[in-house]
PDB file of N, CA and C in Angstrom:
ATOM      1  N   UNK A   1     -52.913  22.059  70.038  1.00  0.00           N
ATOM      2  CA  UNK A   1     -51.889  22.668  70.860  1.00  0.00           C
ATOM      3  C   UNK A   1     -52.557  23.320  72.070  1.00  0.00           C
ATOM      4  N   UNK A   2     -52.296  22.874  72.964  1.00  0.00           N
ATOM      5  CA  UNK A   2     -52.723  23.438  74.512  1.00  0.00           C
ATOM      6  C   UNK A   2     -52.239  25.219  74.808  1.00  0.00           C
ATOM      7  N   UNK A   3     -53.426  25.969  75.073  1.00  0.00           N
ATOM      8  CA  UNK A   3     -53.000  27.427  75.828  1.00  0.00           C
ATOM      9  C   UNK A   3     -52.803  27.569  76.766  1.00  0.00           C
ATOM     10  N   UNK A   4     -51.603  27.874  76.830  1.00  0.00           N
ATOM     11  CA  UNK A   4     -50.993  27.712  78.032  1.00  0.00           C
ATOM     12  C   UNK A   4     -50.807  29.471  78.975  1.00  0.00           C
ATOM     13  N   UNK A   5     -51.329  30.482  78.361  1.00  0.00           N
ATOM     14  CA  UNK A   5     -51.779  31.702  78.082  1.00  0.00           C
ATOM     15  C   UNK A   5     -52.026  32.264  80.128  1.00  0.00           C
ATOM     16  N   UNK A   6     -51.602  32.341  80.566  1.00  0.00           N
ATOM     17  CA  UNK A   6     -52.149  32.628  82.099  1.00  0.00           C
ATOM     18  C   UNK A   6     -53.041  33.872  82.000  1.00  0.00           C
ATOM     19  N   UNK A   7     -54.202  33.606  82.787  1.00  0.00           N
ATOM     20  CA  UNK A   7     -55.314  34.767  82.563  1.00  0.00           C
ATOM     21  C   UNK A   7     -55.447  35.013  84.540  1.00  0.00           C
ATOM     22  N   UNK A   8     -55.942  35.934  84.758  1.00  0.00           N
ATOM     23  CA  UNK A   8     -56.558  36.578  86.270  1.00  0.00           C
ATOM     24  C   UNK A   8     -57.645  35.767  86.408  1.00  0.00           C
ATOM     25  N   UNK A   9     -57.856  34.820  87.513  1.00  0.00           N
ATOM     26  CA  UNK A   9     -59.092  34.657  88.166  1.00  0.00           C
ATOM     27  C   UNK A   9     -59.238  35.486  89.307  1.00  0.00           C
ATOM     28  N   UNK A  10     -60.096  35.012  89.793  1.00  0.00           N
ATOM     29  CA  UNK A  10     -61.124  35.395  91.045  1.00  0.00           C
ATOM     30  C   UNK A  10     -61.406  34.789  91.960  1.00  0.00           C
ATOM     31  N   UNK A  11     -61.177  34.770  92.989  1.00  0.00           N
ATOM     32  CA  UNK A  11     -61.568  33.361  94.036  1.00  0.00           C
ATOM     33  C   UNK A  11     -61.776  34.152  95.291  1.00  0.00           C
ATOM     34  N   UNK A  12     -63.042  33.804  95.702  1.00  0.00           N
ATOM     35  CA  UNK A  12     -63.231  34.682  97.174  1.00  0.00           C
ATOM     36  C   UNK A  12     -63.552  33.734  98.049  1.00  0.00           C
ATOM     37  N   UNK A  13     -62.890  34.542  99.483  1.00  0.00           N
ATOM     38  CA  UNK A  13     -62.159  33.650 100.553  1.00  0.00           C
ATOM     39  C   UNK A  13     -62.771  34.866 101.660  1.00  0.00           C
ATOM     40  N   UNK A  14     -62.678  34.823 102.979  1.00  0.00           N
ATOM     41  CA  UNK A  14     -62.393  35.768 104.009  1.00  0.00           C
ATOM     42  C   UNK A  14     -61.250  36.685 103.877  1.00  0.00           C
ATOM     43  N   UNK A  15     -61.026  37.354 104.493  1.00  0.00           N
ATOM     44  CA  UNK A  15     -59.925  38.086 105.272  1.00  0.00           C
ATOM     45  C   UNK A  15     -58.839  36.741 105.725  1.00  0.00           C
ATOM     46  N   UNK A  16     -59.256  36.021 106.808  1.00  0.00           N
ATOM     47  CA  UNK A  16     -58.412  35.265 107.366  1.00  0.00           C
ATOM     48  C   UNK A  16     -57.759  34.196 106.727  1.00  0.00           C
ATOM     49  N   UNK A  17     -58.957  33.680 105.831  1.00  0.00           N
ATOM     50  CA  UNK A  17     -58.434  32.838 104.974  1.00  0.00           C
ATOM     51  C   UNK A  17     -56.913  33.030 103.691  1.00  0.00           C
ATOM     52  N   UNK A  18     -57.344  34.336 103.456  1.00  0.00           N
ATOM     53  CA  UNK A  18     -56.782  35.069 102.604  1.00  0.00           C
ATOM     54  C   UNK A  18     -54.868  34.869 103.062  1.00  0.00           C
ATOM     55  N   UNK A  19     -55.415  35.999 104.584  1.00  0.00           N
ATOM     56  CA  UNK A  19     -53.816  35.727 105.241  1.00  0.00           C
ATOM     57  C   UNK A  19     -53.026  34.151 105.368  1.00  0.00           C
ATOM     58  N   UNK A  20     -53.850  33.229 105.605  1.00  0.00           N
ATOM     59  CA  UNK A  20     -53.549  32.373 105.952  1.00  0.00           C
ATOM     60  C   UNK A  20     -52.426  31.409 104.607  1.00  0.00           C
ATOM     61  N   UNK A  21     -53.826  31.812 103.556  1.00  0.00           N
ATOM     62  CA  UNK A  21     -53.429  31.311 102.407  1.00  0.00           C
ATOM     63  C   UNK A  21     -51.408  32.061 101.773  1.00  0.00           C
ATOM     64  N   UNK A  22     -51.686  33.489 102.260  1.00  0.00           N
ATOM     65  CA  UNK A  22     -50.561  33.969 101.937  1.00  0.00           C
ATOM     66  C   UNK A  22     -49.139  33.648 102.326  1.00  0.00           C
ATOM     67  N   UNK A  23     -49.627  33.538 103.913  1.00  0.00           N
ATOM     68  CA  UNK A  23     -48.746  33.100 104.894  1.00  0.00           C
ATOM     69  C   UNK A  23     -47.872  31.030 104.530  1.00  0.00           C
ATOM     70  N   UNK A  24     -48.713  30.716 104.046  1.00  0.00           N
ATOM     71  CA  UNK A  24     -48.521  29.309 103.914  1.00  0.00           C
ATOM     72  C   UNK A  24     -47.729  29.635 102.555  1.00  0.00           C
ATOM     73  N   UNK A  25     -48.231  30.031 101.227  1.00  0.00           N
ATOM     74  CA  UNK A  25     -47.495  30.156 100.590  1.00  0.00           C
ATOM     75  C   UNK A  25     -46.066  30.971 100.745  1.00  0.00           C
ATOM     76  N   UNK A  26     -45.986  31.694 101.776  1.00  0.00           N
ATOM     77  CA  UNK A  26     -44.512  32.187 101.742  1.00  0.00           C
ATOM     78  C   UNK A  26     -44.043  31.425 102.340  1.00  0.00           C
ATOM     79  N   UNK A  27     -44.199  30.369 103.055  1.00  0.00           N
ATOM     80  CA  UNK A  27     -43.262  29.517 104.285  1.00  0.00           C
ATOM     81  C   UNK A  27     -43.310  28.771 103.192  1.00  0.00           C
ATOM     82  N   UNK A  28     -43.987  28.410 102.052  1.00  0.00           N
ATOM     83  CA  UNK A  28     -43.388  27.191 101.059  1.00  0.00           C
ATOM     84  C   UNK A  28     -42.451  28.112 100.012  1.00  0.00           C
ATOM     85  N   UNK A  29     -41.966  29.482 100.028  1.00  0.00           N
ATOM     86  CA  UNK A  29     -41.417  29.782  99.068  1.00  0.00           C
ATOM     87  C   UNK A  29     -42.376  29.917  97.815  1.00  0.00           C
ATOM     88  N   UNK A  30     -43.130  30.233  97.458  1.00  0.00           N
ATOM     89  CA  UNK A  30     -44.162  30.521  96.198  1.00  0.00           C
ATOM     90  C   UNK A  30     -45.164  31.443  96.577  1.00  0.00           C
ATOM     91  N   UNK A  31     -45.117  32.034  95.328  1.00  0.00           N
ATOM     92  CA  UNK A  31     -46.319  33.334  95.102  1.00  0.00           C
ATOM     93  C   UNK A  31     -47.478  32.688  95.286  1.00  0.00           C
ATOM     94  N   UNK A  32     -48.602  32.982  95.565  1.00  0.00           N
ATOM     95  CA  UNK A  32     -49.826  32.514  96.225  1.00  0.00           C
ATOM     96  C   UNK A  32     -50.822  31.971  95.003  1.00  0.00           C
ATOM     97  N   UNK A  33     -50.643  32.690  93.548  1.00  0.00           N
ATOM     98  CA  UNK A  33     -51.136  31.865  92.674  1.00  0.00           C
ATOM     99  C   UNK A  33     -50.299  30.276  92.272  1.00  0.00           C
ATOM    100  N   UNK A  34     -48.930  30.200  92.595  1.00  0.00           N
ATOM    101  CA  UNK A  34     -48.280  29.163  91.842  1.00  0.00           C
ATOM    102  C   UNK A  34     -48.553  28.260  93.526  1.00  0.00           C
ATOM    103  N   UNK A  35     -48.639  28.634  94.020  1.00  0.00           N
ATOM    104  CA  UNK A  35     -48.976  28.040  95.466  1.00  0.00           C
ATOM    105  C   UNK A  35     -50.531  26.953  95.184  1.00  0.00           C
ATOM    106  N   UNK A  36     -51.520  27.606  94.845  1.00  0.00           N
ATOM    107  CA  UNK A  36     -52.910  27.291  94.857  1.00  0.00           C
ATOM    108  C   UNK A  36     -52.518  26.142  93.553  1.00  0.00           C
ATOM    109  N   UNK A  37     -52.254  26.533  92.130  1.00  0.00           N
ATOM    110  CA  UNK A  37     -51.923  25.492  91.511  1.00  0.00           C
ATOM    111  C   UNK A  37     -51.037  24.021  91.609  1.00  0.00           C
ATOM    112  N   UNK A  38     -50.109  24.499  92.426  1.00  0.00           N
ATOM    113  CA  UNK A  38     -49.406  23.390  93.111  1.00  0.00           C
ATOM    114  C   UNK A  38     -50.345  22.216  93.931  1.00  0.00           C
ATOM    115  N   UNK A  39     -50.806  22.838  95.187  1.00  0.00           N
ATOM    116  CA  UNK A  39     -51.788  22.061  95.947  1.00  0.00           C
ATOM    117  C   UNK A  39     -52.712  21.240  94.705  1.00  0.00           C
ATOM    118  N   UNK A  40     -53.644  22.535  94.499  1.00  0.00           N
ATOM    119  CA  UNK A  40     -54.442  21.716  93.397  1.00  0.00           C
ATOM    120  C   UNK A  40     -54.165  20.457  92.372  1.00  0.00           C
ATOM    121  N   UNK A  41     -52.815  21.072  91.668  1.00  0.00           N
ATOM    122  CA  UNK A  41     -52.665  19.082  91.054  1.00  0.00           C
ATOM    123  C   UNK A  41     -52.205  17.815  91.958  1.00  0.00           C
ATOM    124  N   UNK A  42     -51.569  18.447  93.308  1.00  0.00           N
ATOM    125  CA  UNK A  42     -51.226  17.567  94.104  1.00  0.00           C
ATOM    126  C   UNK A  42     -52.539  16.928  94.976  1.00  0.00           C
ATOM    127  N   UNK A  43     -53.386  17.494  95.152  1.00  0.00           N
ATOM    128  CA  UNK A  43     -54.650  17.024  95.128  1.00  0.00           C
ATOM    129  C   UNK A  43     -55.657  16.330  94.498  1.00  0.00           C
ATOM    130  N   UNK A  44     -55.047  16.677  92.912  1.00  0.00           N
ATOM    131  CA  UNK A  44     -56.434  16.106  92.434  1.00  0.00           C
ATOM    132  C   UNK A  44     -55.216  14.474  91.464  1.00  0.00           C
ATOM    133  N   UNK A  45     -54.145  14.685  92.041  1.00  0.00           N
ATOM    134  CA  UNK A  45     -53.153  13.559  91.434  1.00  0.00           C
ATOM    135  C   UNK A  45     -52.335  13.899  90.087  1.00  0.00           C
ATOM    136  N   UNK A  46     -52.812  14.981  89.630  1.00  0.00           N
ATOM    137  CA  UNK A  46     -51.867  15.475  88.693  1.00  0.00           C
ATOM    138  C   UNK A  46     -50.776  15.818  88.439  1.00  0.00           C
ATOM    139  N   UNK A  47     -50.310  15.788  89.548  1.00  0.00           N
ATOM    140  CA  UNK A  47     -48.969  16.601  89.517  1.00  0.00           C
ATOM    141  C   UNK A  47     -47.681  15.643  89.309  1.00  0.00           C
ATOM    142  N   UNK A  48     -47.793  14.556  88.262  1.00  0.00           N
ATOM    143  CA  UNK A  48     -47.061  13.530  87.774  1.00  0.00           C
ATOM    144  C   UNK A  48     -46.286  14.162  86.915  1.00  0.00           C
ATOM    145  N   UNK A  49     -45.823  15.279  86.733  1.00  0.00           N
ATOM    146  CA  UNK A  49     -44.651  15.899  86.257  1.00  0.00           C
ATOM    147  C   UNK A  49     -43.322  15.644  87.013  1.00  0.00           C
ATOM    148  N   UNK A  50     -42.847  14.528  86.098  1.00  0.00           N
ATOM    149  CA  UNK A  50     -41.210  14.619  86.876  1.00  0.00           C
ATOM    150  C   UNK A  50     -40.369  15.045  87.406  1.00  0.00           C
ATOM    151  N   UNK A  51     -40.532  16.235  86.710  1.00  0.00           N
ATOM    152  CA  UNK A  51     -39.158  17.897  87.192  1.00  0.00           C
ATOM    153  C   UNK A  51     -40.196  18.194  88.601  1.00  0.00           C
ATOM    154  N   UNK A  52     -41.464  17.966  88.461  1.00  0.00           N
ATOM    155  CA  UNK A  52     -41.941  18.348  89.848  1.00  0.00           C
ATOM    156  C   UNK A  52     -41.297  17.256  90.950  1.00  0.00           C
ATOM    157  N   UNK A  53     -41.260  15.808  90.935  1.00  0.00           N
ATOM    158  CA  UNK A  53     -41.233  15.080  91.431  1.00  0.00           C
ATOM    159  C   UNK A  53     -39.379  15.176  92.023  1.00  0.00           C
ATOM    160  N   UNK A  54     -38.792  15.438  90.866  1.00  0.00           N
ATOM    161  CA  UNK A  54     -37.081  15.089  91.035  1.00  0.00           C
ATOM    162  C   UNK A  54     -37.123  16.648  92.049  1.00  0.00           C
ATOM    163  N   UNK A  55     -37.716  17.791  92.047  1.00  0.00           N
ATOM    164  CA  UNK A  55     -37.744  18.801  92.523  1.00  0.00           C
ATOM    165  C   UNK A  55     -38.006  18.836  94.034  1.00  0.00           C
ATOM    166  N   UNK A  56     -39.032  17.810  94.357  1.00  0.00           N
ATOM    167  CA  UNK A  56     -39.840  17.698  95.359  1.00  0.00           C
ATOM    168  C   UNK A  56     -38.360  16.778  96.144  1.00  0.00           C
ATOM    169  N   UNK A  57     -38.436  15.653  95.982  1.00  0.00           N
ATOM    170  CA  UNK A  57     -37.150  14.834  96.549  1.00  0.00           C
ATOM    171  C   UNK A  57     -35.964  15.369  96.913  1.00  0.00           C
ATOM    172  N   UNK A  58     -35.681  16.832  95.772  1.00  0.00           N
ATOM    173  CA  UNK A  58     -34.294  17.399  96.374  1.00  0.00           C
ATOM    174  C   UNK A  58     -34.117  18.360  97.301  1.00  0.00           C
ATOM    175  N   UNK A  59     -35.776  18.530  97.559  1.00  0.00           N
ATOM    176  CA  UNK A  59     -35.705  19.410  98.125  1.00  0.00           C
ATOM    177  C   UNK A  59     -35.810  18.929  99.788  1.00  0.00           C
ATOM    178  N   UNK A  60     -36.312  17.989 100.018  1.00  0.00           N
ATOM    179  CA  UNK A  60     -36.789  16.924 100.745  1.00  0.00           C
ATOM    180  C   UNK A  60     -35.874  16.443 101.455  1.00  0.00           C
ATOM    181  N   UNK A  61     -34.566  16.350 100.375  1.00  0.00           N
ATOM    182  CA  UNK A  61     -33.388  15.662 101.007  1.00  0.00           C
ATOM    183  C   UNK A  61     -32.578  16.968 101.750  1.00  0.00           C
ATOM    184  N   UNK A  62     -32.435  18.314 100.906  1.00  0.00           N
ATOM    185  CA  UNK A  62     -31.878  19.020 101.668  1.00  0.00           C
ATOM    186  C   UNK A  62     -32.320  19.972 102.644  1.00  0.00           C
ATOM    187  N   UNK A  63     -33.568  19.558 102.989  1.00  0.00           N
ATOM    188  CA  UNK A  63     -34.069  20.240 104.356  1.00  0.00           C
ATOM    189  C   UNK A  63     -33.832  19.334 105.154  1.00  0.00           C
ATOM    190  N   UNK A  64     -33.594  18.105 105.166  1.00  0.00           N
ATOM    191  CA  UNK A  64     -33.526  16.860 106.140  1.00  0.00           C
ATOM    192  C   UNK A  64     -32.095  16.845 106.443  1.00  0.00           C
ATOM    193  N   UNK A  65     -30.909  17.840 105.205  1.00  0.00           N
ATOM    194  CA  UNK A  65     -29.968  17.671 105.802  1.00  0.00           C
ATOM    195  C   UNK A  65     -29.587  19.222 106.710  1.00  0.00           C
ATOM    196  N   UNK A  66     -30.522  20.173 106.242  1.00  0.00           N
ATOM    197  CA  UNK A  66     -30.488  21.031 107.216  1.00  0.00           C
ATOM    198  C   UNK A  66     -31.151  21.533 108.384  1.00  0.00           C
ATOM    199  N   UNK A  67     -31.998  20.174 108.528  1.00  0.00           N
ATOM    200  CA  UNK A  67     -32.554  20.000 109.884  1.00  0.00           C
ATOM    201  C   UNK A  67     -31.166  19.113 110.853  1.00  0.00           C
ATOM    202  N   UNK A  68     -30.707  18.116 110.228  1.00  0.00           N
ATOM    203  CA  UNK A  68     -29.616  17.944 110.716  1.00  0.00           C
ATOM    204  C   UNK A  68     -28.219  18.803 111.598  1.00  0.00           C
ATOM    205  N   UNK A  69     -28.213  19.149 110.547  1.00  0.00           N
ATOM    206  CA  UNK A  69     -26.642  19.991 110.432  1.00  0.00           C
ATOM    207  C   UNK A  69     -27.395  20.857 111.897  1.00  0.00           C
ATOM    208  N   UNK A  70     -28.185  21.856 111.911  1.00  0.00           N
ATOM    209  CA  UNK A  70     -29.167  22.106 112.967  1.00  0.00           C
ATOM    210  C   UNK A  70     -29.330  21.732 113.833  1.00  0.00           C
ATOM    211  N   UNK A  71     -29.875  20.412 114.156  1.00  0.00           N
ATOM    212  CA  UNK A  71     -29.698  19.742 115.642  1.00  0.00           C
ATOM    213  C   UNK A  71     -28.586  19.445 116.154  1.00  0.00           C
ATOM    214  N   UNK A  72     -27.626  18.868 115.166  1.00  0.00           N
ATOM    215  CA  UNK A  72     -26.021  18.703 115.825  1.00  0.00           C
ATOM    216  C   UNK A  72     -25.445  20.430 116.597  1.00  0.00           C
ATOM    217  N   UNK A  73     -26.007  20.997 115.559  1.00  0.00           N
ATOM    218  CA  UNK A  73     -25.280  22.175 116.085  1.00  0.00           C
ATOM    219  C   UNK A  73     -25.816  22.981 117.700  1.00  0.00           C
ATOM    220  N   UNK A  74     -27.334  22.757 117.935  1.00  0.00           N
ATOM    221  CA  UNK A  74     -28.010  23.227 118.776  1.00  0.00           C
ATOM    222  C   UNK A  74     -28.056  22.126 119.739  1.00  0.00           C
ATOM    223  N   UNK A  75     -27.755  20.729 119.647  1.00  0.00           N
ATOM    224  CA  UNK A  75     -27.434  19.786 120.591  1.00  0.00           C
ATOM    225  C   UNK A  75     -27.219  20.273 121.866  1.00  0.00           C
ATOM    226  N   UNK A  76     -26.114  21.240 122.172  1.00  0.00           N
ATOM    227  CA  UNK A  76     -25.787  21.801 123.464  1.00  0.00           C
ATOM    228  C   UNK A  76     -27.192  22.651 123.899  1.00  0.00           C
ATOM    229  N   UNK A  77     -27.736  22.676 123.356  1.00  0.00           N
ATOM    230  CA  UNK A  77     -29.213  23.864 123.467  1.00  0.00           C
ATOM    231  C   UNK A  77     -30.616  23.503 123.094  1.00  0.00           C
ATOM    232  N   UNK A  78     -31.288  22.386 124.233  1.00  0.00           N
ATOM    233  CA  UNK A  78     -32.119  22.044 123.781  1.00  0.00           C
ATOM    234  C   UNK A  78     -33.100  23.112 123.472  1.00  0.00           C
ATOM    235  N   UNK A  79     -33.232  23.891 124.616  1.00  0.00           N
ATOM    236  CA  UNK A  79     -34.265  24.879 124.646  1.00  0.00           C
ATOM    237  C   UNK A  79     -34.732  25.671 123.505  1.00  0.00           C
ATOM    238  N   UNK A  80     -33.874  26.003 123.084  1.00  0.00           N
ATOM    239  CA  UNK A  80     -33.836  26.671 121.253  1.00  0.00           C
ATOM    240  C   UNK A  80     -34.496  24.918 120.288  1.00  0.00           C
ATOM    241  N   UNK A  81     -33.763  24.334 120.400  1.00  0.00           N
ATOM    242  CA  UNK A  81     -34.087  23.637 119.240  1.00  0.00           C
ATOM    243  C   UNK A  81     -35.810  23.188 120.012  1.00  0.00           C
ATOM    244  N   UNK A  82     -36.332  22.908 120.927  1.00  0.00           N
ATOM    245  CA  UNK A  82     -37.463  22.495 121.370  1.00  0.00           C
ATOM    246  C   UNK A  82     -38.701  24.149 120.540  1.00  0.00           C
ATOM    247  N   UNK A  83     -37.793  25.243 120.912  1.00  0.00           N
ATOM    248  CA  UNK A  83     -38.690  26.341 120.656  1.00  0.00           C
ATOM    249  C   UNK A  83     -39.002  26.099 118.800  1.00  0.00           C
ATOM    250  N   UNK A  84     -37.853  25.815 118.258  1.00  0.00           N
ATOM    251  CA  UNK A  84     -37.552  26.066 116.793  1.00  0.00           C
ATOM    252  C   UNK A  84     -39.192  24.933 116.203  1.00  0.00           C
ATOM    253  N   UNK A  85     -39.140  23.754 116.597  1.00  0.00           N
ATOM    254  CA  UNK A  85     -39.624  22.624 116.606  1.00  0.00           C
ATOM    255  C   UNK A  85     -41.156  23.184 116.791  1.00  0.00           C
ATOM    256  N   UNK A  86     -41.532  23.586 117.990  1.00  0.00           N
ATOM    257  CA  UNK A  86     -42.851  24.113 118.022  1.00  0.00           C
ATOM    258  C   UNK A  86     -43.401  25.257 116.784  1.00  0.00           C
ATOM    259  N   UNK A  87     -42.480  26.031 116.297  1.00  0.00           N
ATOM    260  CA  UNK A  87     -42.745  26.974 115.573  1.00  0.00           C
ATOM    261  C   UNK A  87     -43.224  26.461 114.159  1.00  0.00           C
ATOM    262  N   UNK A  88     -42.352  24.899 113.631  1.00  0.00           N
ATOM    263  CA  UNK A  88     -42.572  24.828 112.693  1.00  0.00           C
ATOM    264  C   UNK A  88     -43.629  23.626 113.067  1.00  0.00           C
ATOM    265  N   UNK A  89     -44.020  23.380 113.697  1.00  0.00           N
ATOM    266  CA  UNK A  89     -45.316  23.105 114.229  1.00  0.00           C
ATOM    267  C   UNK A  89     -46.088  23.669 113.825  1.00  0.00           C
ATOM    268  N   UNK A  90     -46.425  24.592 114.305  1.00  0.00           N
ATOM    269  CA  UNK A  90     -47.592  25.878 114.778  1.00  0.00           C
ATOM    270  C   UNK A  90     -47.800  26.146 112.913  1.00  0.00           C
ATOM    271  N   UNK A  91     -46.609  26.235 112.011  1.00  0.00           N
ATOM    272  CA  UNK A  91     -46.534  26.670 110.559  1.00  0.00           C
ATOM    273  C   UNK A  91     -47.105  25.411 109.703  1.00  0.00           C
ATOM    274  N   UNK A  92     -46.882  24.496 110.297  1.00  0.00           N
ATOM    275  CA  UNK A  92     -47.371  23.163 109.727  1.00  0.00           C
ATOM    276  C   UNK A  92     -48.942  22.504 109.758  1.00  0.00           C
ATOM    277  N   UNK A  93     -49.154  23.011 111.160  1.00  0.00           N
ATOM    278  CA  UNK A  93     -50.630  22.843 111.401  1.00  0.00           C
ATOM    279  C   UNK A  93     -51.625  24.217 110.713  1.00  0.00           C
ATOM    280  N   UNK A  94     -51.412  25.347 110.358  1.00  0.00           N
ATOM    281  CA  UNK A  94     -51.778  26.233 109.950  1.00  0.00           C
ATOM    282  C   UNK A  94     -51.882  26.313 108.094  1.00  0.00           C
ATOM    283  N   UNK A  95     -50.422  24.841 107.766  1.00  0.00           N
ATOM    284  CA  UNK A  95     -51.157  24.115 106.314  1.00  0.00           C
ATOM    285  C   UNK A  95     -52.059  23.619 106.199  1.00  0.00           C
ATOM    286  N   UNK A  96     -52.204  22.669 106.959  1.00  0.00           N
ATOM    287  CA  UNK A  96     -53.141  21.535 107.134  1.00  0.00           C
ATOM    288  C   UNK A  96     -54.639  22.246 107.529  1.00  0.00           C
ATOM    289  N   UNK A  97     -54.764  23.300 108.406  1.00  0.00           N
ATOM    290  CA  UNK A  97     -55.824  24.015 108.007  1.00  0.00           C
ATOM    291  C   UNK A  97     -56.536  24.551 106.488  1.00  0.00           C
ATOM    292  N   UNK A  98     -55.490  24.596 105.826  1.00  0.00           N
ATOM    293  CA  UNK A  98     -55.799  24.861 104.710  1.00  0.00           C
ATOM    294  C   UNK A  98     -56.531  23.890 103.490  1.00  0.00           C
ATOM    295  N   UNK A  99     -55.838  22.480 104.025  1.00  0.00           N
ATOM    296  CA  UNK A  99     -56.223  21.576 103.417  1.00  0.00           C
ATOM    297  C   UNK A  99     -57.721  20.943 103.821  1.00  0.00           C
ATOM    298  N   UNK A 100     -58.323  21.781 104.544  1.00  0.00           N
ATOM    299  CA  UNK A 100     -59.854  20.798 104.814  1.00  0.00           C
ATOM    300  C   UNK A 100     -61.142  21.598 104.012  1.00  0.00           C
TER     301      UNK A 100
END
């Protein structure tokens, strides 16, 4: 039978790294330990848990429909939606820092 028991590690990082790491996990919605485990099986291919997978897709679908609903609505306003766009830019590339 597997322990499944959660214990405290330790993992040392910078200052910046630290923020960075925090910051990324709140723009994904997760506490910064369930954050690091996430990446990690999605990295190392583990993360073949279904409920993760059916989770991942729904979630997938309804940001795509509220990126939608969003542009129709800001249509009259590019300027906002061009600003909105860079931001989650700037949040996106600041993952991908994370990932090297």
């Amino acid at each position: 039978m597997k322990d499944t028991t959660r214990k405290q590690r330790t993992v040392m990082m910078t200052d910046a790294e630290w923020q960075d790491l925090k910051e990324t996990a709140a723009a994904a919605g997760m506490r910064v330990s369930a954050f690091i485990i996430h990446r990690l099986a999605v990295a190392s291919g583990t993360a073949g848990d279904a409920r993760i997978g059916d989770t991942l897709a729904r979630m997938e679908r309804s940001l795509a429909c509220l990126e939608e609903i969003e542009r129709l609505r800001l249509a009259d306003d590019p300027d906002t939606w061009k600003t909105i766009n860079e931001r989650v830019d700037a949040r996106l590339a600041l993952e991908r820092r994370l990932d090297r």
